[in-house]
N, C-alpha and C. Protein backbone atom coordinates (compact mmCIF):
# COMPACT_ATOMS: atom_id res chain seq x y z
N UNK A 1 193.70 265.22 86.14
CA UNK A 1 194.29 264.22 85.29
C UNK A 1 193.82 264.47 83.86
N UNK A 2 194.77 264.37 82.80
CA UNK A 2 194.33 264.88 81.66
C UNK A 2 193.81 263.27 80.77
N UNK A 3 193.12 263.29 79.77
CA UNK A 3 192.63 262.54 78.95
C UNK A 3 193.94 261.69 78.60
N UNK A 4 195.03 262.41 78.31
CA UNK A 4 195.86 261.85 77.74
C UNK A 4 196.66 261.12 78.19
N UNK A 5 196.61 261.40 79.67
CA UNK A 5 197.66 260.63 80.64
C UNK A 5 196.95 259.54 80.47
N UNK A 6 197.77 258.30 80.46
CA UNK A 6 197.50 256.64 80.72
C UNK A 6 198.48 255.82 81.89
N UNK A 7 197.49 255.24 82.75
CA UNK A 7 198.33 254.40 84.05
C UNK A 7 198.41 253.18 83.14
N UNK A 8 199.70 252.27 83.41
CA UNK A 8 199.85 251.09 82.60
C UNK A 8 199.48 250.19 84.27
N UNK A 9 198.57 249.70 83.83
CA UNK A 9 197.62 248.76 85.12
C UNK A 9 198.25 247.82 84.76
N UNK A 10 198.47 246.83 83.70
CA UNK A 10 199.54 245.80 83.44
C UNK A 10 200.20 245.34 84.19
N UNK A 11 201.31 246.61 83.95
CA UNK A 11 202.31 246.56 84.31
C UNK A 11 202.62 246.70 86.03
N UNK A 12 201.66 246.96 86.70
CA UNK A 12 201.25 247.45 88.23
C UNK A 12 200.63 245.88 88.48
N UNK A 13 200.23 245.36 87.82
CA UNK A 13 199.30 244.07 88.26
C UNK A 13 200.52 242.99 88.19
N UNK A 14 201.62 243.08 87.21
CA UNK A 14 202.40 242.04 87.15
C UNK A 14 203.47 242.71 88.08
N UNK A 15 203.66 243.56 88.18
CA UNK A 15 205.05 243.76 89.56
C UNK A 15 204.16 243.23 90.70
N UNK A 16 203.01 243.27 90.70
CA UNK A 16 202.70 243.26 91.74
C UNK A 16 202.17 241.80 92.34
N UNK A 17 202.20 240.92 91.41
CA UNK A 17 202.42 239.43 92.14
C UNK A 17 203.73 239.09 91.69
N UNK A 18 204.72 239.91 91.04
CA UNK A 18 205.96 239.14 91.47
C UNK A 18 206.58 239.00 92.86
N UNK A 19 205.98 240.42 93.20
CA UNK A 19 206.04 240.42 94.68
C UNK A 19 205.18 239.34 95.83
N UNK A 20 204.38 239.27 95.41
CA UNK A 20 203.57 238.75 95.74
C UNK A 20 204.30 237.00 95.99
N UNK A 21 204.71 236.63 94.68
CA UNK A 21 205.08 235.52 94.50
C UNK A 21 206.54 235.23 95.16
N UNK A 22 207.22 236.33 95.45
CA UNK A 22 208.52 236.44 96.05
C UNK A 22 208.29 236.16 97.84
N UNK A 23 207.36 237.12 98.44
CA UNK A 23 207.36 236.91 99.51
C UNK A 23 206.63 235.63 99.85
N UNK A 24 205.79 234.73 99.13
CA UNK A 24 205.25 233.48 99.29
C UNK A 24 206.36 232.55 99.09
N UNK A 25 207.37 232.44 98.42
CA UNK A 25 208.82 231.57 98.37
C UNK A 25 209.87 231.88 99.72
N UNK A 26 209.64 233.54 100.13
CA UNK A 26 210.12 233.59 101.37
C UNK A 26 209.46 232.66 102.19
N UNK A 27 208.71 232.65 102.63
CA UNK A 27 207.59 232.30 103.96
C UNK A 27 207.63 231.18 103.67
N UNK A 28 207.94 230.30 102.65
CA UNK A 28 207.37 228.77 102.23
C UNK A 28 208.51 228.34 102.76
N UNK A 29 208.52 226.75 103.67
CA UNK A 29 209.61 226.07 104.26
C UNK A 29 210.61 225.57 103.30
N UNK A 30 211.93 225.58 104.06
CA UNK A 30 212.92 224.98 102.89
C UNK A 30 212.61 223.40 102.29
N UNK A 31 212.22 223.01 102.90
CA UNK A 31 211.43 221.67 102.69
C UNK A 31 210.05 221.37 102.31
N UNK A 32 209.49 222.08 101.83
CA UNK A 32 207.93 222.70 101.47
C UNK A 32 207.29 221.21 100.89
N UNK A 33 207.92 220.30 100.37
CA UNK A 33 207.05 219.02 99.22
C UNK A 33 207.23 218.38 100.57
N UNK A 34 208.24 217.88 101.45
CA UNK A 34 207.73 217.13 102.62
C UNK A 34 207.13 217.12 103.59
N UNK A 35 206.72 218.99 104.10
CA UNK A 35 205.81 219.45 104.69
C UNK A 35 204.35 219.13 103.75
N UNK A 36 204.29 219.48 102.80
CA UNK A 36 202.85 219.49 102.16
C UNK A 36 202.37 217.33 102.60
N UNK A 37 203.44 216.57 101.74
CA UNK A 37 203.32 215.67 102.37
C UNK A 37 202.87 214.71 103.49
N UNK A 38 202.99 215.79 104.36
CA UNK A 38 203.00 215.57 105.91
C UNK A 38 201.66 215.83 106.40
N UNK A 39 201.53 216.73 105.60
CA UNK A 39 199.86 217.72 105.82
C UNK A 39 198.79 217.00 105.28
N UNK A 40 199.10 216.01 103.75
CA UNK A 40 198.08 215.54 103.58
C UNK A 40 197.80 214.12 104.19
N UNK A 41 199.20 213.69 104.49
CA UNK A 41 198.94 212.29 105.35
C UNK A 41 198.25 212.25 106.58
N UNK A 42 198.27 214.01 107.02
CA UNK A 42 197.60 214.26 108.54
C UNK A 42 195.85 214.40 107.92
N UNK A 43 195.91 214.86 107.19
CA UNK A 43 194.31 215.02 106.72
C UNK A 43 193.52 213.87 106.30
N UNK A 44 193.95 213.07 105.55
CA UNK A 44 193.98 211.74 105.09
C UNK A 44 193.41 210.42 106.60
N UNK A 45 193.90 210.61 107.78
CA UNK A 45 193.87 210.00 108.65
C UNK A 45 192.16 209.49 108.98
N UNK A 46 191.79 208.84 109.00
CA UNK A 46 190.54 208.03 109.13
C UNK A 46 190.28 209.06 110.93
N UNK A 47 189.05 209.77 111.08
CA UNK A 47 188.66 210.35 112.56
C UNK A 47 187.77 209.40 112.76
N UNK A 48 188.03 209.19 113.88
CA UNK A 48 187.07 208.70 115.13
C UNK A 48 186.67 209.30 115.32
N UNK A 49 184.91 208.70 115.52
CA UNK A 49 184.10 209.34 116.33
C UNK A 49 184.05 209.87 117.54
N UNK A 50 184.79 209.96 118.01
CA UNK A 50 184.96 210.48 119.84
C UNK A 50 185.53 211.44 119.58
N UNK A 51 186.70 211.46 118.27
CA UNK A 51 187.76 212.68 118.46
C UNK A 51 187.14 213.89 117.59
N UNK A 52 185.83 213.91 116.56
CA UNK A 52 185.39 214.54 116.22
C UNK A 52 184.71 215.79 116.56
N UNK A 53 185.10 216.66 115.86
CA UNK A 53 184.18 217.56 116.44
C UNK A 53 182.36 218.01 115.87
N UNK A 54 181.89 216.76 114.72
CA UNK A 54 180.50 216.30 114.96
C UNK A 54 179.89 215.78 116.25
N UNK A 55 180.67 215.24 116.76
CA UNK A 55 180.65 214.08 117.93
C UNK A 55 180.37 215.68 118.98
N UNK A 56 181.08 216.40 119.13
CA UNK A 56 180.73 216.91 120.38
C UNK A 56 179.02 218.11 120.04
N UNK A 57 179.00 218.09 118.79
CA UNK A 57 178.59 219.38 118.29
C UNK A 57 176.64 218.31 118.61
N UNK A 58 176.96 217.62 118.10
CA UNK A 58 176.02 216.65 118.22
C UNK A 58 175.65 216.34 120.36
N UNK A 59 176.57 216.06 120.84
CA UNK A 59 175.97 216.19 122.60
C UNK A 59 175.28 217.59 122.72
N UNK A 60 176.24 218.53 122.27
CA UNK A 60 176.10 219.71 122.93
C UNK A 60 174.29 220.05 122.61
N UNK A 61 173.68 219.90 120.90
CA UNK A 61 172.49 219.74 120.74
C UNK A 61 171.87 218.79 121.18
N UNK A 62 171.78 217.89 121.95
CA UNK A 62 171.19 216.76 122.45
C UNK A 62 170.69 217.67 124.06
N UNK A 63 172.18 218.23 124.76
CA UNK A 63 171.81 218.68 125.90
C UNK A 63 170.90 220.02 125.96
N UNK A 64 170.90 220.64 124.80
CA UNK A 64 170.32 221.75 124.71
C UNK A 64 168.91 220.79 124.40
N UNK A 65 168.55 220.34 123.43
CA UNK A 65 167.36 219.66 122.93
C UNK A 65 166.41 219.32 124.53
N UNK A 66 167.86 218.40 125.03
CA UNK A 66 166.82 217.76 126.67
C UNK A 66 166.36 218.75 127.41
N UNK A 67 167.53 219.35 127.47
CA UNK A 67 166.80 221.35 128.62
C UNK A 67 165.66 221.40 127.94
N UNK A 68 165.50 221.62 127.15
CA UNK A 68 164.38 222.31 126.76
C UNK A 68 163.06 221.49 126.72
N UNK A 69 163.06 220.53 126.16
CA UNK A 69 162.24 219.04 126.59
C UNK A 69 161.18 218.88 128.09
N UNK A 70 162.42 219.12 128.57
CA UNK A 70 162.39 218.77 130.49
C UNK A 70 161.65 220.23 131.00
N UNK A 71 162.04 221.11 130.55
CA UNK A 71 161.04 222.50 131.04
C UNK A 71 159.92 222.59 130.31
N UNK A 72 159.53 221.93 129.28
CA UNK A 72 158.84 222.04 128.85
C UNK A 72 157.70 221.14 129.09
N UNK A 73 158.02 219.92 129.79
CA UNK A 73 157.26 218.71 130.53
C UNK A 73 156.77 219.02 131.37
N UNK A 74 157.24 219.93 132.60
CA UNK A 74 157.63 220.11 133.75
C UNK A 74 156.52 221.36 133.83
């Protein structure tokens, strides 16, 4: 490659999220603001403790905690 040759990176960086930006308008639903909508009203939803997954993460260390407790008494 000679000194003189120049790659226009620019111009490679901006084709290259138009593309970018093209196939993300493909893939995005025709209805995309009432899906997003939908998504944050699902996130938004107040969790219960039972349906959590603290809630289980929390037994699962409790049962590990007691195993180990109990052999260790024993």
């Amino acid at each position: 490659m000679d000194s003189n040759d120049h790659i226009d990176i620019r111009g490679r960086v901006r084709a290259h999220g138009v593309r970018q930006l093209t196939i993300a308008r493909m893939n995005a639903p025709a209805d995309w603001q009432d899906e997003l909508r939908r998504a944050l009203v699902a996130h938004r939803k107040p969790a219960t403790i039972l349906s959590s997954n603290d809630f289980r993460l929390f037994l699962q260390s409790f049962a590990i905690f007691f195993t180990a407790t109990m052999l260790f008494v024993m």
